[in-house]
Protein backbone atom coordinates (compact mmCIF):
# COMPACT_ATOMS: atom_id res chain seq x y z
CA UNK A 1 115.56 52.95 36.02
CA UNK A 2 113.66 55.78 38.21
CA UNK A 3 113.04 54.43 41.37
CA UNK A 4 116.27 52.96 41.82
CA UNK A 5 118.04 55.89 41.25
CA UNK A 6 115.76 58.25 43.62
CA UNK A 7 116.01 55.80 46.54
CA UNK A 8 120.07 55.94 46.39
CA UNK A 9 119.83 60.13 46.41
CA UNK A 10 116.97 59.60 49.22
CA UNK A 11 119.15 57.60 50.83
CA UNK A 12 122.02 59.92 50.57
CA UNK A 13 120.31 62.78 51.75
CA UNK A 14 119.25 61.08 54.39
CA UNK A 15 122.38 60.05 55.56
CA UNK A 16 123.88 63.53 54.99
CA UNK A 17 120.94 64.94 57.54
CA UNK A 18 121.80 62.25 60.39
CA UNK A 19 125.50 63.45 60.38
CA UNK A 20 124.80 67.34 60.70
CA UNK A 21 122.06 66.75 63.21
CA UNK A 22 124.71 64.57 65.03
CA UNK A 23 127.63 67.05 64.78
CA UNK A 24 125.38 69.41 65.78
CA UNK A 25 124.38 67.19 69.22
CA UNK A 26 127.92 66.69 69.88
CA UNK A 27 128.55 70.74 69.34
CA UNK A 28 125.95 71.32 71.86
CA UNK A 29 127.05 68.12 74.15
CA UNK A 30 130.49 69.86 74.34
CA UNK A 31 129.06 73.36 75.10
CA UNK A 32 126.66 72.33 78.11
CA UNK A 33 129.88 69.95 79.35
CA UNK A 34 132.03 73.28 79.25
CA UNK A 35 129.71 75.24 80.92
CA UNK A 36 129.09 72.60 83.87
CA UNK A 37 132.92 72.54 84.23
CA UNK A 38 133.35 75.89 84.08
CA UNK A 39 130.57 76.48 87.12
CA UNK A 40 131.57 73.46 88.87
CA UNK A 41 135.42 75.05 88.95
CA UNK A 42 133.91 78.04 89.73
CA UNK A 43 131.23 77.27 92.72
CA UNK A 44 134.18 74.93 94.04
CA UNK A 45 136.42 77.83 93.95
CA UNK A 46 133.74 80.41 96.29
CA UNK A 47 132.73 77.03 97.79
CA UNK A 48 136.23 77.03 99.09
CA UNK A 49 136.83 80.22 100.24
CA UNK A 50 133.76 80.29 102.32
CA UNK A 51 134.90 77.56 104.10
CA UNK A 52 137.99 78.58 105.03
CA UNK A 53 135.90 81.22 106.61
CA UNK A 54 133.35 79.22 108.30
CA UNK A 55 136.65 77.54 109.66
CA UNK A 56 139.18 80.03 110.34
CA UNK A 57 137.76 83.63 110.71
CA UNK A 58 138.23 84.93 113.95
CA UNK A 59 134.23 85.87 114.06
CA UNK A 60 130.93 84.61 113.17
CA UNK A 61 129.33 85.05 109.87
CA UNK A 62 126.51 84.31 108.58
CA UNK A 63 126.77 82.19 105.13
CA UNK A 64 124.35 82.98 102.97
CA UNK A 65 124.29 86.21 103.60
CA UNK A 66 128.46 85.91 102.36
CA UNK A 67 126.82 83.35 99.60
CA UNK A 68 124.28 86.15 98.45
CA UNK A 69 126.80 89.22 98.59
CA UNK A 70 128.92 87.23 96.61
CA UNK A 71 126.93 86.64 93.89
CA UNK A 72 125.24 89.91 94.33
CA UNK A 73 128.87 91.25 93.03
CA UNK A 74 129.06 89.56 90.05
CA UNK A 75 125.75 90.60 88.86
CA UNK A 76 126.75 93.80 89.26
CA UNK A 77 129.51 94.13 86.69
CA UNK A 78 126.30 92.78 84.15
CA UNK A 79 124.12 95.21 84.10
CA UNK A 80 121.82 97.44 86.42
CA UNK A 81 118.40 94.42 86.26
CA UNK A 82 120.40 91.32 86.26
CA UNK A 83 119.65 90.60 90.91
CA UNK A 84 119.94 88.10 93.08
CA UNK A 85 116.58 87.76 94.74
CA UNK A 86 116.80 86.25 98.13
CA UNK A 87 114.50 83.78 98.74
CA UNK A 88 112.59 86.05 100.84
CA UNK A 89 112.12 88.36 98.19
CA UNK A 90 111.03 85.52 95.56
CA UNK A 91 106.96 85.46 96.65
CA UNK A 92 106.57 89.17 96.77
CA UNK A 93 108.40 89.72 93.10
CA UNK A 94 106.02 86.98 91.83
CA UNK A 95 103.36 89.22 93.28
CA UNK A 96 104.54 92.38 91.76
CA UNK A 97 104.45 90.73 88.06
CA UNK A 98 101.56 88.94 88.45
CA UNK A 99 100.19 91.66 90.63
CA UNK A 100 98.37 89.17 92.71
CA UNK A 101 98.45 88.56 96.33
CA UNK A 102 96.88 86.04 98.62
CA UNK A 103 94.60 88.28 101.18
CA UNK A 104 91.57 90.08 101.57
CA UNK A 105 91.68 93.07 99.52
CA UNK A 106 91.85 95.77 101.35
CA UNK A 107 94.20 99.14 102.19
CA UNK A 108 94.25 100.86 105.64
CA UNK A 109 96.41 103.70 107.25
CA UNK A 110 96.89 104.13 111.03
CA UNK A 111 94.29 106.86 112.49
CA UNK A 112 94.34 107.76 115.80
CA UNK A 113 96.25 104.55 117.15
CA UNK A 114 93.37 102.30 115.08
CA UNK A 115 93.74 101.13 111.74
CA UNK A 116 91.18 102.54 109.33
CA UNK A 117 90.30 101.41 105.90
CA UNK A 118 91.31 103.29 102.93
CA UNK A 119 90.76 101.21 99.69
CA UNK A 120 88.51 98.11 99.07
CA UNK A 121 89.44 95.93 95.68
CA UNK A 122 86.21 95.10 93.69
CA UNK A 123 84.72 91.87 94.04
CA UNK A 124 87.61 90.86 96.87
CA UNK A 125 86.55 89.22 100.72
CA UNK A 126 86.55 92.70 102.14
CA UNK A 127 84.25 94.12 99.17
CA UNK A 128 81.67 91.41 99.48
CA UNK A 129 81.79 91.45 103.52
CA UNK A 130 80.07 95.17 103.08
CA UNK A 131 83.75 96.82 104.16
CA UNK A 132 83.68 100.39 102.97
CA UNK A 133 86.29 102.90 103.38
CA UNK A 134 86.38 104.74 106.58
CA UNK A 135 85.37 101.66 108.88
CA UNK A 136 87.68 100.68 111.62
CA UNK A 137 89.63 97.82 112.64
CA UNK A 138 88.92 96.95 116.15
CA UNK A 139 90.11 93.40 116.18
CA UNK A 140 92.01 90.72 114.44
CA UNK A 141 91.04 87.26 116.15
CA UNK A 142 89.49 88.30 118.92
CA UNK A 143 93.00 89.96 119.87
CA UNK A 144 92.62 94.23 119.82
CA UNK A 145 94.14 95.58 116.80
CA UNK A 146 94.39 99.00 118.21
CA UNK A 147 97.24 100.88 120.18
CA UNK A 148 100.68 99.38 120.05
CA UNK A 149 98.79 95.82 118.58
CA UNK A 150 97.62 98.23 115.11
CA UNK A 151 100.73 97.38 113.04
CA UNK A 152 101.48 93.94 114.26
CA UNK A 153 97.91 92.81 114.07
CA UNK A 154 97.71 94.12 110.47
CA UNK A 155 99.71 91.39 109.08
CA UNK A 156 96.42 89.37 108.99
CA UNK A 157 95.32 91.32 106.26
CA UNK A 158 97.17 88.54 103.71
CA UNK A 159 97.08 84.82 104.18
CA UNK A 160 96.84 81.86 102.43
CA UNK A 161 94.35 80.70 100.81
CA UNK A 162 91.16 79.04 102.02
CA UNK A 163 92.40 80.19 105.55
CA UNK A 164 89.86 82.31 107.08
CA UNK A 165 90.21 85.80 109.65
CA UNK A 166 88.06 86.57 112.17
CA UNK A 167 87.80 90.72 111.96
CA UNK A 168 85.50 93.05 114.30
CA UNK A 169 84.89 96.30 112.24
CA UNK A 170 83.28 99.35 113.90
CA UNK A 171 81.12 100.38 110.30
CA UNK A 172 81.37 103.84 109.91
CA UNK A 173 77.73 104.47 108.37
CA UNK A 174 76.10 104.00 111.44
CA UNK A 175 78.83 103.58 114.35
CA UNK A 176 77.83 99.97 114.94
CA UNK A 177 80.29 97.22 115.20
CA UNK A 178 80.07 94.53 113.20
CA UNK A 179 81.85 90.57 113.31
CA UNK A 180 83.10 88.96 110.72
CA UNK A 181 84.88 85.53 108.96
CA UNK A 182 86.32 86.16 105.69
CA UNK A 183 88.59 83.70 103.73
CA UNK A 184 91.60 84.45 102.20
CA UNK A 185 91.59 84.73 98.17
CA UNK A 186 93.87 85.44 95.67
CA UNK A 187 93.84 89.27 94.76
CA UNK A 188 94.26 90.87 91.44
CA UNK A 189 95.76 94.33 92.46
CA UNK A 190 94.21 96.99 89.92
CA UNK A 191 96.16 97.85 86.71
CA UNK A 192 93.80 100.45 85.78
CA UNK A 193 93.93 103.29 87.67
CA UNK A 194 91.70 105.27 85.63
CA UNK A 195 89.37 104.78 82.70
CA UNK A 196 86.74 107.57 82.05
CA UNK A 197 85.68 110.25 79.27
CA UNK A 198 87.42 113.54 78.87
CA UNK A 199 85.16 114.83 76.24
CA UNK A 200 82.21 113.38 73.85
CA UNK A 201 84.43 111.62 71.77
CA UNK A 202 87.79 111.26 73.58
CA UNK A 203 88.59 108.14 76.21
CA UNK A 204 91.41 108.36 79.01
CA UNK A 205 92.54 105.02 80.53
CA UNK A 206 95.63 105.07 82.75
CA UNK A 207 97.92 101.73 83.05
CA UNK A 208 100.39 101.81 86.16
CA UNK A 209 102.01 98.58 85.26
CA UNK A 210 102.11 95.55 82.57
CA UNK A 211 101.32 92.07 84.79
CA UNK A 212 100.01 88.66 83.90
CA UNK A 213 96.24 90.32 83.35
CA UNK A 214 96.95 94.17 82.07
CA UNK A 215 95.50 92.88 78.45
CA UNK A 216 92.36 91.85 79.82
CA UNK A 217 91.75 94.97 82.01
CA UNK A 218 92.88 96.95 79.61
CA UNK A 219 89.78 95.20 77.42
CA UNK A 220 87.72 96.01 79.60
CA UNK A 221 87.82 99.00 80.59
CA UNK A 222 87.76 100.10 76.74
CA UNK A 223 84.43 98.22 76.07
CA UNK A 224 82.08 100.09 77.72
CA UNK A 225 83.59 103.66 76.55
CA UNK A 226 83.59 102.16 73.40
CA UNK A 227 80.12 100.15 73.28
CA UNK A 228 78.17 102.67 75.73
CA UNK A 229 80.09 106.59 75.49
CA UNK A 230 80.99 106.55 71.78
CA UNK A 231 84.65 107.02 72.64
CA UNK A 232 86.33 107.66 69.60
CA UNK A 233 89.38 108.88 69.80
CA UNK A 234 91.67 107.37 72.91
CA UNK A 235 94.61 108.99 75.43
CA UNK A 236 96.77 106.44 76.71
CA UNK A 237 98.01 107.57 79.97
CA UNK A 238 101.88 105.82 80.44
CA UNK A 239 103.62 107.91 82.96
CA UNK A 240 105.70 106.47 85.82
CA UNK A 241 104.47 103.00 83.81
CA UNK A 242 107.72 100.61 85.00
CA UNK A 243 106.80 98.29 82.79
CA UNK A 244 106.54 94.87 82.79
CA UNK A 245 105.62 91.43 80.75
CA UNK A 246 106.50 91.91 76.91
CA UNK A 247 103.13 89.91 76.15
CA UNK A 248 100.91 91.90 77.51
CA UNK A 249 102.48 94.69 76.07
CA UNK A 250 102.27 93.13 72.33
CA UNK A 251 98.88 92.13 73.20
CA UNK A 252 97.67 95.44 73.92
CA UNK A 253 99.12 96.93 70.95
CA UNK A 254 98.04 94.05 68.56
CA UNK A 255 94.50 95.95 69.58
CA UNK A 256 95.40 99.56 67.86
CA UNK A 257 96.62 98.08 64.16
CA UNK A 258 94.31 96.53 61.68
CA UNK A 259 96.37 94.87 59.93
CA UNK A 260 97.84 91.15 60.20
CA UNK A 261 101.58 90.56 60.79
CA UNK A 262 102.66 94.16 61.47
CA UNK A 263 106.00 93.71 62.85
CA UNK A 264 105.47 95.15 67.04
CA UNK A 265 108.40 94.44 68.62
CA UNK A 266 111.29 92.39 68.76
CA UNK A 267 113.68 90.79 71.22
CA UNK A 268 117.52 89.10 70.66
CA UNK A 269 120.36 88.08 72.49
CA UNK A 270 123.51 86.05 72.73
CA UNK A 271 121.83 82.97 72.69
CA UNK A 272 118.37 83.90 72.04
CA UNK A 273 117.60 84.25 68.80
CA UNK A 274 115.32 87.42 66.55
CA UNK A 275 112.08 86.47 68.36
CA UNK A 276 108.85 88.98 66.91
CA UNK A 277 106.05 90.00 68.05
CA UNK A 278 103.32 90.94 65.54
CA UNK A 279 99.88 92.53 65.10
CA UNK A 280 96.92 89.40 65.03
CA UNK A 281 94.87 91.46 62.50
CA UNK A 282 91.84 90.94 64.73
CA UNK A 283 91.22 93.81 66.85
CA UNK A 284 88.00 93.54 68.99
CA UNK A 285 87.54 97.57 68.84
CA UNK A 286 88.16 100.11 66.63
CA UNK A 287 89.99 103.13 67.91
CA UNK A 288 90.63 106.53 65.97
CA UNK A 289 93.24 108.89 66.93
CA UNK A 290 95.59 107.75 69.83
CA UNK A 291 98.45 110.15 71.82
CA UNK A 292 100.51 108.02 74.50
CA UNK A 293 101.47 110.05 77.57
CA UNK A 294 105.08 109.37 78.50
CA UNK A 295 107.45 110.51 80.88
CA UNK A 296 110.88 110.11 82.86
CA UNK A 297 109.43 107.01 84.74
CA UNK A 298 107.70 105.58 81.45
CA UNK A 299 110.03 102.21 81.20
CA UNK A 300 110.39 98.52 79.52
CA UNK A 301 107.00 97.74 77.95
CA UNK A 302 105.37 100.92 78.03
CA UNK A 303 108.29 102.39 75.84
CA UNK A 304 107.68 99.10 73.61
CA UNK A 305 103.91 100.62 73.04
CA UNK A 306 105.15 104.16 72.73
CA UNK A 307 107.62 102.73 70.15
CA UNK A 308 105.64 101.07 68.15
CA UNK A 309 102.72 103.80 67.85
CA UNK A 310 105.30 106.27 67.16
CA UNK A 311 107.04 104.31 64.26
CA UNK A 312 103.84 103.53 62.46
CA UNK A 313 102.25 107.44 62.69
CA UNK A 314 99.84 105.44 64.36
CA UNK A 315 99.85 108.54 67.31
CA UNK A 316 101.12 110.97 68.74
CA UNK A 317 103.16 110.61 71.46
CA UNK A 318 103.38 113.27 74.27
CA UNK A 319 105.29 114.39 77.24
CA UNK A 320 109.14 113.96 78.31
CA UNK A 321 111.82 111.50 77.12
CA UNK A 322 111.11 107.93 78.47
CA UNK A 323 113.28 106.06 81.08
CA UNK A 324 114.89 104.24 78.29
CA UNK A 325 115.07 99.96 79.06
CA UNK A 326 115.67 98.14 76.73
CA UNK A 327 116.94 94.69 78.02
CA UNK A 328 114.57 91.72 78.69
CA UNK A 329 114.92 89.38 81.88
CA UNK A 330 114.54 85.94 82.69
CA UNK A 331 113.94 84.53 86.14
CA UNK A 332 115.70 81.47 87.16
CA UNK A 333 115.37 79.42 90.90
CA UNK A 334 118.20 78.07 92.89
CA UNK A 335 118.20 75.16 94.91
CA UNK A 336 118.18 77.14 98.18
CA UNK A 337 114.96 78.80 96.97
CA UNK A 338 116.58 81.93 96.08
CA UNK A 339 116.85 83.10 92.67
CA UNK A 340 118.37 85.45 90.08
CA UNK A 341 116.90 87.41 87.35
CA UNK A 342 119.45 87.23 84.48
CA UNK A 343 119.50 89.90 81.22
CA UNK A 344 118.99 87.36 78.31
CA UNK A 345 118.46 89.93 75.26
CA UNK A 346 117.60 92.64 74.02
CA UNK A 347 114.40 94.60 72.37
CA UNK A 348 113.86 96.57 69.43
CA UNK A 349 111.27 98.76 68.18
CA UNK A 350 109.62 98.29 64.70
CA UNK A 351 112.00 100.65 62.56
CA UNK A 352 115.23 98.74 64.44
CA UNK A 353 115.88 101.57 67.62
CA UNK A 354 117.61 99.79 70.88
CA UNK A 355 116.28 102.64 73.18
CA UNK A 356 118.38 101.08 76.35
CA UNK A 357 120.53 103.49 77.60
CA UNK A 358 124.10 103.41 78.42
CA UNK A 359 124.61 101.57 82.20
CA UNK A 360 128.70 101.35 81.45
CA UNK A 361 129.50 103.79 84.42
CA UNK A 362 126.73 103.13 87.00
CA UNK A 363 127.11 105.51 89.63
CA UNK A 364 125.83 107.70 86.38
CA UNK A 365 123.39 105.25 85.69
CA UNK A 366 121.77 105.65 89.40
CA UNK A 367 122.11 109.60 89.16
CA UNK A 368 120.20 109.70 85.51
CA UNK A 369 117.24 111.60 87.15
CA UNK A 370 119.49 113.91 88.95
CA UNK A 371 121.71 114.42 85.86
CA UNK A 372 118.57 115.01 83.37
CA UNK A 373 117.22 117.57 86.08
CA UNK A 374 120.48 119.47 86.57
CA UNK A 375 120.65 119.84 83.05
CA UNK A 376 117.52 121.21 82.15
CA UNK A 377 116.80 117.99 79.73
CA UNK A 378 112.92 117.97 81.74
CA UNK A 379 111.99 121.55 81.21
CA UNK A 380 113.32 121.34 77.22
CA UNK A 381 114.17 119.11 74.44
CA UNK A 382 117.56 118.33 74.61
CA UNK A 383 118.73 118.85 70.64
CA UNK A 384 122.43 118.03 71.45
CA UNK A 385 121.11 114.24 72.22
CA UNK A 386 119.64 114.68 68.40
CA UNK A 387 122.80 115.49 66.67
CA UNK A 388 124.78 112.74 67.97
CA UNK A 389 121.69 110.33 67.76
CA UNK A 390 121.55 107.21 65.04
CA UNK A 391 118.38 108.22 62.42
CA UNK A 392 115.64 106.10 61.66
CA UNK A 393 112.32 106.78 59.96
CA UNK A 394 108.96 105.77 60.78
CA UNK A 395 106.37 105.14 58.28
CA UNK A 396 105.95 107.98 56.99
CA UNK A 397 108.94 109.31 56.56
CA UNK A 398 109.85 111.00 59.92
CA UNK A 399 112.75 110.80 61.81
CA UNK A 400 113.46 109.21 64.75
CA UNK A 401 116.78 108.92 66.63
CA UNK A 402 118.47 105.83 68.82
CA UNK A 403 118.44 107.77 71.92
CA UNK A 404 118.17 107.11 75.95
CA UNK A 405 114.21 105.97 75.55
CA UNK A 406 111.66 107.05 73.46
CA UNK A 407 111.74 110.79 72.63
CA UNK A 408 108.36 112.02 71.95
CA UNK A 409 106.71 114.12 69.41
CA UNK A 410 105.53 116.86 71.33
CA UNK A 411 107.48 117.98 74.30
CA UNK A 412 105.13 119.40 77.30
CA UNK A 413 108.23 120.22 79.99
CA UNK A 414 107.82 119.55 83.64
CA UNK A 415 106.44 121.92 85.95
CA UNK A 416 109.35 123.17 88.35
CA UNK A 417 106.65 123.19 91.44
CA UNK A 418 106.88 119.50 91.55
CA UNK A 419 110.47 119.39 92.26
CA UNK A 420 109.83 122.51 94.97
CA UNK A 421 110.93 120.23 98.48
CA UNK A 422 108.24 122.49 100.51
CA UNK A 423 105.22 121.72 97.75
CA UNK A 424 106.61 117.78 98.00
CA UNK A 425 106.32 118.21 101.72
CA UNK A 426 102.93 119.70 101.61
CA UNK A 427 101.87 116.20 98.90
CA UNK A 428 103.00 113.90 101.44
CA UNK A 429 101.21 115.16 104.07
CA UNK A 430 97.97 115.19 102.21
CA UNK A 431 96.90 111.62 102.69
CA UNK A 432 96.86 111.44 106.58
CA UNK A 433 95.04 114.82 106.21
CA UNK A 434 92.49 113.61 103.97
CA UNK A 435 91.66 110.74 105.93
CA UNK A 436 91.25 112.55 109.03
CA UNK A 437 88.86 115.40 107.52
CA UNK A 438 87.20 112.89 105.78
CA UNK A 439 86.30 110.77 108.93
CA UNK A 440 85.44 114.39 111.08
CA UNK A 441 83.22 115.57 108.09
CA UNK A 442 81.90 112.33 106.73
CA UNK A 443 78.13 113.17 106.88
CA UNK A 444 78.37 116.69 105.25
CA UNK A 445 80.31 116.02 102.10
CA UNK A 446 78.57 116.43 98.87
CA UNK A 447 77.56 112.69 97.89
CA UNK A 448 78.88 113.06 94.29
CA UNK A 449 81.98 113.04 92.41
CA UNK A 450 80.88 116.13 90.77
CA UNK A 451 79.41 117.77 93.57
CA UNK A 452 82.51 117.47 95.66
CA UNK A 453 84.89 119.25 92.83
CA UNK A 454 82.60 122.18 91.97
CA UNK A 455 81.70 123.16 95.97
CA UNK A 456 83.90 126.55 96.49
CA UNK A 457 82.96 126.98 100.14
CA UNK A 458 84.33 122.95 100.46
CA UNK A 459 87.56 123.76 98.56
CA UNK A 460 88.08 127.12 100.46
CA UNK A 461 87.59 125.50 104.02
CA UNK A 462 89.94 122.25 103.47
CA UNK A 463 92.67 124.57 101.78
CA UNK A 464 92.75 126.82 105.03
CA UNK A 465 92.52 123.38 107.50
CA UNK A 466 94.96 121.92 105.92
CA UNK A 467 97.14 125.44 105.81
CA UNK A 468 96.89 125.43 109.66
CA UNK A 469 97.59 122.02 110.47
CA UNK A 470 101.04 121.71 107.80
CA UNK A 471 103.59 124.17 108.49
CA UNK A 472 105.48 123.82 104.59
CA UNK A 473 102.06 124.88 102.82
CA UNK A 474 102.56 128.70 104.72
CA UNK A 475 106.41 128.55 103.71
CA UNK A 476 105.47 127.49 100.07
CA UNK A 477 102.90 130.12 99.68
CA UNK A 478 105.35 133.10 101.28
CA UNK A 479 107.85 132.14 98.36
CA UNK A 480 105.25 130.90 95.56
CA UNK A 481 101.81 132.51 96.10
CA UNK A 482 100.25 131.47 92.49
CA UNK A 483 100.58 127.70 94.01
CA UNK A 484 97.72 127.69 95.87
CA UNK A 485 95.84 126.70 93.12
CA UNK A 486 97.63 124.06 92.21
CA UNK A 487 98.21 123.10 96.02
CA UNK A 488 94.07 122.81 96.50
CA UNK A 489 93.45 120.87 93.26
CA UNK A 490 95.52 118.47 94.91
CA UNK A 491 93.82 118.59 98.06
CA UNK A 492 90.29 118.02 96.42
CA UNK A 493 91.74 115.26 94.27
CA UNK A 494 92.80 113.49 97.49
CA UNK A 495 89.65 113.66 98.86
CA UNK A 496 87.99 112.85 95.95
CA UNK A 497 89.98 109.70 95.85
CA UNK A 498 89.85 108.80 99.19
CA UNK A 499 85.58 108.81 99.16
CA UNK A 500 85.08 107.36 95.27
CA UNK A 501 88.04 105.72 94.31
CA UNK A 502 91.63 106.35 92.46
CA UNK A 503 89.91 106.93 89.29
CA UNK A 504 88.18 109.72 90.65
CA UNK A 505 91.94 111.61 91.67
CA UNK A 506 92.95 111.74 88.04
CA UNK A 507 89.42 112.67 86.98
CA UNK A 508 89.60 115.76 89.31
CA UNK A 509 93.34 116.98 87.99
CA UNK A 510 92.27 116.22 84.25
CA UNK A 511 91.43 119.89 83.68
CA UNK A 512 95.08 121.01 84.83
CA UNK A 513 96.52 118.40 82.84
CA UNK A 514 99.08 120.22 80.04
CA UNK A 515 99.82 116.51 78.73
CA UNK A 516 95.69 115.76 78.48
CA UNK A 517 95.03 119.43 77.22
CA UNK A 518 97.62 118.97 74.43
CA UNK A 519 96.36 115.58 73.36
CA UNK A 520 92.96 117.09 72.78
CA UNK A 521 94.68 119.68 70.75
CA UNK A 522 96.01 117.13 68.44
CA UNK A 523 92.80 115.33 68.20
């Protein structure tokens, strides 16, 4: 009299499960059939047309290039990230997201007809071979790298891996030449381009993009400010950030919030469904106060981080409105080898914002930057965007608004100088500058970091080489004298960088920095 009764409604229930789950397989049976109709039709349809024209036209063309204009057009009416990657193209996006290459790790420039290095990765071929920056490349298997061979040869620099290069360096320490074999490995370009102390208690790290290992250099380059300066508080340096993999991005910020299960961010589409991304609850470190650096170039997953800390109060977030993209891509292969990177959703911050802005009329799209300058929106807040903005509130109560990226707390407006085409001029030609004062004056530099930015008689006599040899710096000056300042910090920064590293560029600008100096106000 129990049993017997709870087997039938088992039974039942049973039954009732096998014919949704099998409605539900036909549903889906019928949708993947219309969709493989509907791109069979289609692909026989361009299929068609193209060879009509491989047949009839009265010229030769080449097909894919047709095949990959073709599709190139309807990606366009999508949206501004969904591309068609030639196949090409394929290896060297894989190495900009993973931000990896197969080579030796190493950065040159062309000096005097001879290629000269520049940059040595940690712990890469180069690095452990004893190449420093300033030694020459004076052949490439046995072949001369110099003259008309300097760009051609340099090619060698990346192989693949387990192959091995034969190089001939002439060492600048002691004007000897030196032979050697290095293998090819794979290369983890640097995420961090700067991770150092601005004051007893305060930590900078700078992150120029979000790749397969961002997390784990982000980790550590906290621990030792952390475990062995006392850093306390921490500035997050995000501007001209492009972005990158969600994960790492949730990953990073899983590290600034205590607590378990706070919502990060969130992604959803058409046909993907409310996917979340939430706090662990275990961070490794604890961090105090926290202002994110943004600007016009901040985009993707470093506005996810800027969202998230600014929804919570968790920081303060500092600088210019952020890029503002919002939409999350998937990468798909073709059979030719090719491949396209498709929009699939969407992502939100914490309180609900979309902070993608509007792509419907893309020649306005393209000309954002342009527009925002024209307009003023870089050298104020832009309170118009505010009243027509959708309100949301962060934890504590504040508003926030739906707007073209993440708006930040404090505005700190651009300075004008940077947009000044004779003090861009004067930038660019810093670098091939550097390099050649550096290698005409390498045995009387100061030997220190510190040394090199506090020498006035050093600073004086690159400001007026440099002023001789680059006619916009004498234009600049005529119009804007109170640059020259600004003009030499830039100098010694680039010479700073080019004998101790990248890190040591932003460390030499940090006292000129209006976003840095208001952080440390906050804090």
């Amino acid at each position: 009299m129990i049993w017997v009764p709870l087997m039938l409604a088992a039974a039942v229930s049973l039954g009732i499960f096998a014919g949704w789950k099998l409605q539900q397989s036909n549903r889906q049976s019928s949708l993947i059939s219309k969709i493989d109709s509907e791109v069979v039709i289609t692909q026989g349809r361009i299929e068609e047309i193209l060879r009509y024209i491989d047949l009839k036209y009265v010229n030769q063309t080449n097909r894919d290039s047709l095949e990959a204009k073709v599709v190139n057009t309807i990606l366009n009416e999508l949206d501004p990230f969904s591309v068609y990657l030639p196949a090409s193209k394929v290896s060297a996006i894989k190495s900009i997201t993973e931000a990896s290459y197969e080579g030796l790790g190493m950065e040159w420039a062309i000096y005097q007809d001879t290629p000269v290095v520049t940059r040595v990765i940690a712990e890469s071929p180069a690095a452990m071979a004893g190449i420093q920056p300033g030694d020459q490349l004076i052949s490439v298997n046995d072949t001369a790298s110099t003259g008309a061979n300097a760009l051609p040869m340099m090619q060698y620099m990346r192989g693949p891996l387990n192959h091995s290069v034969s190089l001939e360096v002439l060492k600048m320490v002691n004007n000897q030449t030196k032979k050697l074999k290095l293998h090819y490995q794979m290369i983890k370009i640097p995420v961090i381009d700067a991770a150092m102390m601005v004051d007893d208690s305060t930590g900078y790290i700078r992150i120029n993009r979000f790749s397969t290992h961002t997390y784990g250099a982000f980790m550590e380059a906290l621990e030792p400010l952390i475990e062995k300066q006392k850093m306390k508080n921490l500035i997050l340096d995000l501007r001209q950030n492009p972005g990158g993999l969600l994960q790492e991005a949730a990953n990073l910020l899983s590290q600034m919030f205590e607590d378990k299960g706070k919502l990060l961010v969130y992604t959803e589409g058409r046909f993907y469904r409310r996917n979340e991304y939430r706090s662990t609850g275990h961070p490794f470190f604890s961090i105090g106060k926290i202002a994110v650096l943004i600007d016009e170039g901040t985009a993707s997953a470093s506005e996810v981080i800027a969202g998230a800390i600014q929804d919570y109060d968790r920081g303060t977030i500092i600088g210019r409105n952020s890029y503002g993209k919002g939409l999350v891509q998937e990468q798909y292969p073709l059979s030719n080898g090719a491949a396209i990177r498709l929009t699939v959703a969407r992502y939100f911050t914490p309180s609900g914002r979309l902070i993608q802005r509007n792509f419907k009329h893309k020649e306005d799209y393209d000309l954002y930057f342009q527009t925002r300058l024209a307009n003023g929106d870089l050298f104020r807040p832009d309170s118009n965007q505010i009243e027509k903005a959708k309100k949301y509130y962060t934890a504590l109560g504040r508003e926030v608004y739906e707007l073209d990226g993440i708006r930040p707390d404090i505005f700190v407006p651009l300075d004008s100088i940077y947009i000044n085409p004779l003090f861009r001029r004067s930038i660019q030609a810093m670098p091939g500058f550097v390099l050649d004062y550096y290698l005409l004056h390498k045995n009387t530099l100061p030997p220190t970091h510190d040394a090199l930015i506090s020498d006035a008689k050093l600073r004086d006599d690159l400001f007026k080489a440099f002023e001789t040899q680059v006619s916009s710096v004498g234009a600049l000056l005529k119009s804007k004298p109170s640059q020259k300042a600004k003009l030499s910090n830039e100098l010694i920064a680039n010479l700073a960088a080019q004998m101790f590293g990248k890190s040591a560029y932003y460390q030499a600008l940090m006292p000129d920095d209006e976003m840095v100096k208001t952080a440390l106000k906050q804090f």
